[in-house]
C-alpha atoms as a PDB file:
ATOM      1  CA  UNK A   1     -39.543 127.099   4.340  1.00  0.00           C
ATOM      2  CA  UNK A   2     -38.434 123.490   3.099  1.00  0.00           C
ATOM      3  CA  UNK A   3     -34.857 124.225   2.475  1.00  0.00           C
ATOM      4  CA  UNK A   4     -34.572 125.949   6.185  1.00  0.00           C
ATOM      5  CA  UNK A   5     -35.994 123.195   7.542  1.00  0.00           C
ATOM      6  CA  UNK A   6     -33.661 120.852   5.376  1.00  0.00           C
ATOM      7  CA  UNK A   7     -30.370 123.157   5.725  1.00  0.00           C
ATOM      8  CA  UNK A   8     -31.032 122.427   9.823  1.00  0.00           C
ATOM      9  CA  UNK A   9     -31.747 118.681   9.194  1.00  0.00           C
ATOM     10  CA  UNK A  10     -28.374 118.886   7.360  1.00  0.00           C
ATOM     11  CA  UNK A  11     -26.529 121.084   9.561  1.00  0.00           C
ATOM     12  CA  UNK A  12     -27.757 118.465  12.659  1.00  0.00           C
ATOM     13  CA  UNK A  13     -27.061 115.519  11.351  1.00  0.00           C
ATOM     14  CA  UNK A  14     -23.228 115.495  11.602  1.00  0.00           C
ATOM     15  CA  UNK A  15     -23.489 116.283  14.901  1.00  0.00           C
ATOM     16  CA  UNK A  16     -26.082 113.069  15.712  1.00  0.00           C
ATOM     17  CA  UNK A  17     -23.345 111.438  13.705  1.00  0.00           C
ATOM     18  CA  UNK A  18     -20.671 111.964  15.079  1.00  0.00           C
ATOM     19  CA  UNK A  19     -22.325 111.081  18.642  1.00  0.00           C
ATOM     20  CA  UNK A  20     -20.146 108.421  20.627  1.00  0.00           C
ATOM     21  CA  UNK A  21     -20.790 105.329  22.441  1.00  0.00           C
ATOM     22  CA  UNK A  22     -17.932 104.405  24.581  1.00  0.00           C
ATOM     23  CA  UNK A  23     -14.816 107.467  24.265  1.00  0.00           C
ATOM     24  CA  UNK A  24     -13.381 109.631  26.346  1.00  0.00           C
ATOM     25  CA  UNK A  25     -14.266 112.339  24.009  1.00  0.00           C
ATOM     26  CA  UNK A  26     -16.526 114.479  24.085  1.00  0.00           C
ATOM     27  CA  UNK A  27     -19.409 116.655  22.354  1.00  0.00           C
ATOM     28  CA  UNK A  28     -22.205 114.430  22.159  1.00  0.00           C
ATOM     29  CA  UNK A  29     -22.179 110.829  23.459  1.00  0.00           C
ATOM     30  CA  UNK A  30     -25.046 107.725  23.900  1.00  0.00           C
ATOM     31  CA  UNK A  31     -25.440 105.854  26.529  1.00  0.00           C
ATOM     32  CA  UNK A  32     -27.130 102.583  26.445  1.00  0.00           C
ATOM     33  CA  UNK A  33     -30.167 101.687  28.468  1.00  0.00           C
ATOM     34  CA  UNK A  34     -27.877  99.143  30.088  1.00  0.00           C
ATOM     35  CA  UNK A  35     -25.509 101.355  30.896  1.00  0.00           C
ATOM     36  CA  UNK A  36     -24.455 105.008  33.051  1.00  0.00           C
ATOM     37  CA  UNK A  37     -21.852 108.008  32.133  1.00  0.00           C
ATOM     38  CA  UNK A  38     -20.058 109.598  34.636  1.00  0.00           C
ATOM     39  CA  UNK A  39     -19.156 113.231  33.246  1.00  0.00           C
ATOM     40  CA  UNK A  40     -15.678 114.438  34.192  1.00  0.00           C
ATOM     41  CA  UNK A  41     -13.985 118.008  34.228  1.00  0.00           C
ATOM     42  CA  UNK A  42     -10.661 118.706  33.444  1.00  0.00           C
ATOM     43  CA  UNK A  43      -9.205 118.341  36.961  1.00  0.00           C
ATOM     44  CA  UNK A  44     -11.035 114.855  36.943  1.00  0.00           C
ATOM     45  CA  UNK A  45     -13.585 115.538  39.436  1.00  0.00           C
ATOM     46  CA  UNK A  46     -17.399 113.917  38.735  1.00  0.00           C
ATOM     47  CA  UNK A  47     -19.295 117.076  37.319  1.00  0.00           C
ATOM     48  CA  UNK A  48     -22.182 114.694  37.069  1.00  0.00           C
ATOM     49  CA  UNK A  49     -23.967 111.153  36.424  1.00  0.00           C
ATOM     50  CA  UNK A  50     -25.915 110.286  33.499  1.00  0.00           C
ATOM     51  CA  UNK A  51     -28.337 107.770  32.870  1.00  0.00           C
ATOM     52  CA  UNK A  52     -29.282 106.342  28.792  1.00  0.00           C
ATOM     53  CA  UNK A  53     -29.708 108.629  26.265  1.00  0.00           C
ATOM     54  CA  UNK A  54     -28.375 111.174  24.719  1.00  0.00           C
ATOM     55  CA  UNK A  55     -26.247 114.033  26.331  1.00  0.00           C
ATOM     56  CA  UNK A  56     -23.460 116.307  25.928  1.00  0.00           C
ATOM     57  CA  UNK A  57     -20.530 117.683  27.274  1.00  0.00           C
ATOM     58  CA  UNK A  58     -17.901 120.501  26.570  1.00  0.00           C
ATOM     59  CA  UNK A  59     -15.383 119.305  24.103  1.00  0.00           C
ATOM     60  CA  UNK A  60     -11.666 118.861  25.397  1.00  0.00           C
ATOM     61  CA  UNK A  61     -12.932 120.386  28.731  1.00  0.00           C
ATOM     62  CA  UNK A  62     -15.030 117.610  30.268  1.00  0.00           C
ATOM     63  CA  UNK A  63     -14.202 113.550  29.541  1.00  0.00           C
ATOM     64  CA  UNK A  64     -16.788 110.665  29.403  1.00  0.00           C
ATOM     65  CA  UNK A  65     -16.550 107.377  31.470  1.00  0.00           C
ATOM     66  CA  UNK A  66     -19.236 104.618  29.901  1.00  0.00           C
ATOM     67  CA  UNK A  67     -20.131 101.709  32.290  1.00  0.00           C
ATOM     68  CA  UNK A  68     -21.783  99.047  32.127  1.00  0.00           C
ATOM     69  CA  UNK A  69     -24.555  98.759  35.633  1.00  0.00           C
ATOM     70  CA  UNK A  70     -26.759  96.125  33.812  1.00  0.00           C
ATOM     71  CA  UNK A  71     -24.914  93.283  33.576  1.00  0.00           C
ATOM     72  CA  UNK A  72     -23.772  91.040  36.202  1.00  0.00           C
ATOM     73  CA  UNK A  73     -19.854  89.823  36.449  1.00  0.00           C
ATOM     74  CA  UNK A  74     -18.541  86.632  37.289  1.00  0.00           C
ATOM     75  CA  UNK A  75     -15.358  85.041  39.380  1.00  0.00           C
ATOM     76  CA  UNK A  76     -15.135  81.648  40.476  1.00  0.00           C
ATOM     77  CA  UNK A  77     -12.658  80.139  42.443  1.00  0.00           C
ATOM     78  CA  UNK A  78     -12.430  76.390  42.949  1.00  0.00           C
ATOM     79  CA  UNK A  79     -10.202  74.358  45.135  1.00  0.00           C
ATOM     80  CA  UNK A  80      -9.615  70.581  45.435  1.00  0.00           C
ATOM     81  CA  UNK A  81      -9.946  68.496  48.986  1.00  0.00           C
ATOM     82  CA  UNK A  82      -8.689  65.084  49.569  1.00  0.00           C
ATOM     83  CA  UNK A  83      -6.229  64.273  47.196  1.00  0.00           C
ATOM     84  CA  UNK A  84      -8.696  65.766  44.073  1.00  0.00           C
ATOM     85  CA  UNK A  85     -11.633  63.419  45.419  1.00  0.00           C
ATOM     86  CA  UNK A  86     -13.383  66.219  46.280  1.00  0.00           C
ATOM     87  CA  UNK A  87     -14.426  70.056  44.520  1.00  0.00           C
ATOM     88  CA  UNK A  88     -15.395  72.676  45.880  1.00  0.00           C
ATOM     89  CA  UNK A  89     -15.922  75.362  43.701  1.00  0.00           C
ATOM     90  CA  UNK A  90     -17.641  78.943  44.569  1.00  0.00           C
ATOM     91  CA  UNK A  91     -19.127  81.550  41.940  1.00  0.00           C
ATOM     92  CA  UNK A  92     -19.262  85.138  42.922  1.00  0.00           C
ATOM     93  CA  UNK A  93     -21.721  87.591  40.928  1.00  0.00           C
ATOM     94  CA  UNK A  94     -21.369  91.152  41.336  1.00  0.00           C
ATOM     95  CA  UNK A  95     -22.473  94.408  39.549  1.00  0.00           C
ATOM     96  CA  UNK A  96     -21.841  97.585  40.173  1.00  0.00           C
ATOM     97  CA  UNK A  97     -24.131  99.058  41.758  1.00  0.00           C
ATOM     98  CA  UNK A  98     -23.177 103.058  42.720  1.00  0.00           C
ATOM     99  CA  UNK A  99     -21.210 104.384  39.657  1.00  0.00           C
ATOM    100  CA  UNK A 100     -19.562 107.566  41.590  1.00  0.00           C
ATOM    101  CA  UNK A 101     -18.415 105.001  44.477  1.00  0.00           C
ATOM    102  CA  UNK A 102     -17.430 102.408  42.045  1.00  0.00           C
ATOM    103  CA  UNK A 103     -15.162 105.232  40.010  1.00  0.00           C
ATOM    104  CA  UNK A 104     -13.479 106.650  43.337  1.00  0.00           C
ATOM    105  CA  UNK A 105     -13.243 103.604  45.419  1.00  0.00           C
ATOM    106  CA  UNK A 106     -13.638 100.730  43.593  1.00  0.00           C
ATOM    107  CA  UNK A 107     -12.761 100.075  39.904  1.00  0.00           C
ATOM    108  CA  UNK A 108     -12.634  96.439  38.257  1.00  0.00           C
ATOM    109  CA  UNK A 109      -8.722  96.379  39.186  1.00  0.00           C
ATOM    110  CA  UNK A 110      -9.245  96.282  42.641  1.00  0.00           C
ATOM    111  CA  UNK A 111     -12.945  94.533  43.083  1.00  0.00           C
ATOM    112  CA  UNK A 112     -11.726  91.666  41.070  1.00  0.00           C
ATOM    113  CA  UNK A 113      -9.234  90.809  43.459  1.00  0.00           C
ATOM    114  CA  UNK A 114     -10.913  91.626  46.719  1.00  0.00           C
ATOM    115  CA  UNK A 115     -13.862  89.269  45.332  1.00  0.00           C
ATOM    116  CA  UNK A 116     -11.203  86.660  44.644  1.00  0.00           C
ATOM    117  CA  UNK A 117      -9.674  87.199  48.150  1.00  0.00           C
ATOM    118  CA  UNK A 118     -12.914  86.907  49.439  1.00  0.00           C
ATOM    119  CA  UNK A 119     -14.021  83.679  48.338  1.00  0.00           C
ATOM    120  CA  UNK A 120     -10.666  82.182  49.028  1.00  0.00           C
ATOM    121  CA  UNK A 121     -10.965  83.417  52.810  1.00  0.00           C
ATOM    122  CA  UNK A 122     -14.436  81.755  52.615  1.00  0.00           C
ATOM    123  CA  UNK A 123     -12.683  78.805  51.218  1.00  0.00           C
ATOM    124  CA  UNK A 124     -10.180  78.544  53.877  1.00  0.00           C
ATOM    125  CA  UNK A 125     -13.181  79.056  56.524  1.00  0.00           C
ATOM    126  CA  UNK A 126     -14.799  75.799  55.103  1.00  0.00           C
ATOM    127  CA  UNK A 127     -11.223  74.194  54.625  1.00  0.00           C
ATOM    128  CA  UNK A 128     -10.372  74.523  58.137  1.00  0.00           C
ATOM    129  CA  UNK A 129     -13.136  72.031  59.112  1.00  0.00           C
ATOM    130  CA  UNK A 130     -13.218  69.609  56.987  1.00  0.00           C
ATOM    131  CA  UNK A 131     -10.377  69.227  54.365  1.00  0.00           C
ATOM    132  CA  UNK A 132      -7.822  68.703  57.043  1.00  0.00           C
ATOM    133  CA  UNK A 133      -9.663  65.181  57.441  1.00  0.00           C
ATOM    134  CA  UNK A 134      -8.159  62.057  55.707  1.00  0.00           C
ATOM    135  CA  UNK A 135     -11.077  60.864  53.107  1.00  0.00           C
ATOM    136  CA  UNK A 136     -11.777  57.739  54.851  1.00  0.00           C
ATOM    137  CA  UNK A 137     -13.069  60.491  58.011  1.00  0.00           C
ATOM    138  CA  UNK A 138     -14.704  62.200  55.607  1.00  0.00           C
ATOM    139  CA  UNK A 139     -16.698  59.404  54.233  1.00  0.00           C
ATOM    140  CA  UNK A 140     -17.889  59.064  57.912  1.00  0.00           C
ATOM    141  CA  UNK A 141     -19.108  62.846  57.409  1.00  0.00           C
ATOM    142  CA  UNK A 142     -23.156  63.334  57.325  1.00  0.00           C
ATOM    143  CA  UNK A 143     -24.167  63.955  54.449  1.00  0.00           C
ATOM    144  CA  UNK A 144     -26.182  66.926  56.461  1.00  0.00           C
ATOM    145  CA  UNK A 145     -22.677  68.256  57.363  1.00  0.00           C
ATOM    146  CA  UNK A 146     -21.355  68.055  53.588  1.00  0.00           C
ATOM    147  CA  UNK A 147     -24.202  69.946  52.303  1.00  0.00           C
ATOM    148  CA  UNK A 148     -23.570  72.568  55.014  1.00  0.00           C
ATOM    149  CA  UNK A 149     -19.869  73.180  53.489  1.00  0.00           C
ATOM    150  CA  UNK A 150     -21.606  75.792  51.119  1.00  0.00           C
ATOM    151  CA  UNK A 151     -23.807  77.211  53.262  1.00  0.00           C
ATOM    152  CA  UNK A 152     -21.434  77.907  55.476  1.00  0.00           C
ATOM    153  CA  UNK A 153     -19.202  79.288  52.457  1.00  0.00           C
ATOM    154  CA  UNK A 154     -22.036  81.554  51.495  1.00  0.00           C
ATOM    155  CA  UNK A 155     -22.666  82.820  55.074  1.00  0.00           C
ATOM    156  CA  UNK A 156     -18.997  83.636  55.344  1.00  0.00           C
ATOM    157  CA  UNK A 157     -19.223  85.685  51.947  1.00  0.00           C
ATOM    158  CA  UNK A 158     -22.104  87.398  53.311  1.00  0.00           C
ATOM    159  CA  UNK A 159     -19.799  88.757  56.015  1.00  0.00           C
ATOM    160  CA  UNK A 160     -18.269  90.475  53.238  1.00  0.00           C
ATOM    161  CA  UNK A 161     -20.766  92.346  51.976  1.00  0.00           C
ATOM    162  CA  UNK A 162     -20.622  95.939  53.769  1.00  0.00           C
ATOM    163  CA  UNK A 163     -16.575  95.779  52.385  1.00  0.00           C
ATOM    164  CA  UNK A 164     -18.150  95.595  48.454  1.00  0.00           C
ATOM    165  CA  UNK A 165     -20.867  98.095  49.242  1.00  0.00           C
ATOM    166  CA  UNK A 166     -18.200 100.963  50.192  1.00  0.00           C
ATOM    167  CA  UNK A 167     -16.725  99.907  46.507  1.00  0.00           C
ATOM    168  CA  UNK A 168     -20.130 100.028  45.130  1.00  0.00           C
ATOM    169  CA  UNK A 169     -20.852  97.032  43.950  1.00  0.00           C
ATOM    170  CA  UNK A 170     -23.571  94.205  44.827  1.00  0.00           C
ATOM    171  CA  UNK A 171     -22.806  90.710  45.012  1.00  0.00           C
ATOM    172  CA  UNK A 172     -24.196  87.347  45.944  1.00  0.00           C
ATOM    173  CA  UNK A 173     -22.264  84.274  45.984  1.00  0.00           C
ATOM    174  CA  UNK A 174     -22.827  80.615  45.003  1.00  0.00           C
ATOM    175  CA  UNK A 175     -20.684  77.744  46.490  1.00  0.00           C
ATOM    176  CA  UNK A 176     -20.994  74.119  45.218  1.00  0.00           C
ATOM    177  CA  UNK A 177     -19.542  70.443  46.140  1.00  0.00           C
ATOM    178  CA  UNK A 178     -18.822  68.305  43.806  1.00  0.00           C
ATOM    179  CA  UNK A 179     -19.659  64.647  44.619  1.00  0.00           C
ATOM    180  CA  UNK A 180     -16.463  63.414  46.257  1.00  0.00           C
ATOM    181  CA  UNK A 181     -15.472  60.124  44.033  1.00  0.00           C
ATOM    182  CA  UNK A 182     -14.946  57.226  45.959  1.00  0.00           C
ATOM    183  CA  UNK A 183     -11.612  55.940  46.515  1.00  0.00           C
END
């Protein structure tokens, strides 16, 4: 009875072994708890989604695509007002946040860019109003009014959000002024 039990343990372990993490291969694969697999046939259609663990799939007949839906991603775009006296600088965090629509639609070589374009256009929003000013206007600005210029950054981000949830991907945006120097 031992050496069944240890010809199985043997005969299983090369297959535990040779389980993969992040290939296109397949047979058995992990995926991380921060992670999710989408499971592909040999035309390339989703056959299905799977979360952390363990799993199969039918070698050179199905392919593997690992992603990372944990972590959160990060573009910032920053432009100068006023001769440099000013920053304005935005962060954009976004995940993805439906795998399937992600794969189809979205993929980080065109969300990347659309989040870009997106905080730009927000940028140019703000810009319109108040970096056309000379400096000495601005330094008659309220300072309520200058502490609106990423509010009203944010709000026009916001806009964007129904665009990024087709992709699938979740975002939320942070805009910041620097303290303009004095000139």
């Amino acid at each position: 009875m031992r050496i069944l039990v240890l010809m199985a343990v043997l005969t299983a372990l090369p297959l535990f072994a040779a389980a993969q993490t992040a290939s296109d291969k397949c047979g058995f694969f992990v995926v991380h708890p921060e992670n999710e697999a989408l499971v592909f046939d040999r035309s390339g259609n989703i056959k299905r989604k799977v979360g952390p663990g363990l799993h199969s799939c039918v070698p050179f007949l199905d392919t593997v695509s690992i992603e990372n839906t944990f972590s959160t991603r990060n573009e910032e775009v920053e432009s100068s007002w006023f001769d440099g006296g000013c920053i304005v600088k935005i962060s954009v965090y976004w995940r993805i946040s439906d795998l399937e629509k992600f794969h189809i639609i979205g993929r980080e070589a065109v969300v990347v860019p659309r989040v870009r374009k997106a905080a730009l256009n927000a940028l140019d929003y703000a810009e319109a109003r108040f970096a056309k000013i000379s400096f000495i206007e601005f330094a008659e600005i309220s300072e309520f009014e200058i502490r609106a210029i990423p509010q009203r950054i944010d709000a026009a981000l916001r806009q964007e959000a129904p665009a990024f949830e087709e992709l699938g991907v979740w975002f939320r945006s942070g805009a910041g002024i620097e303290i303009c120097a004095q000139q």
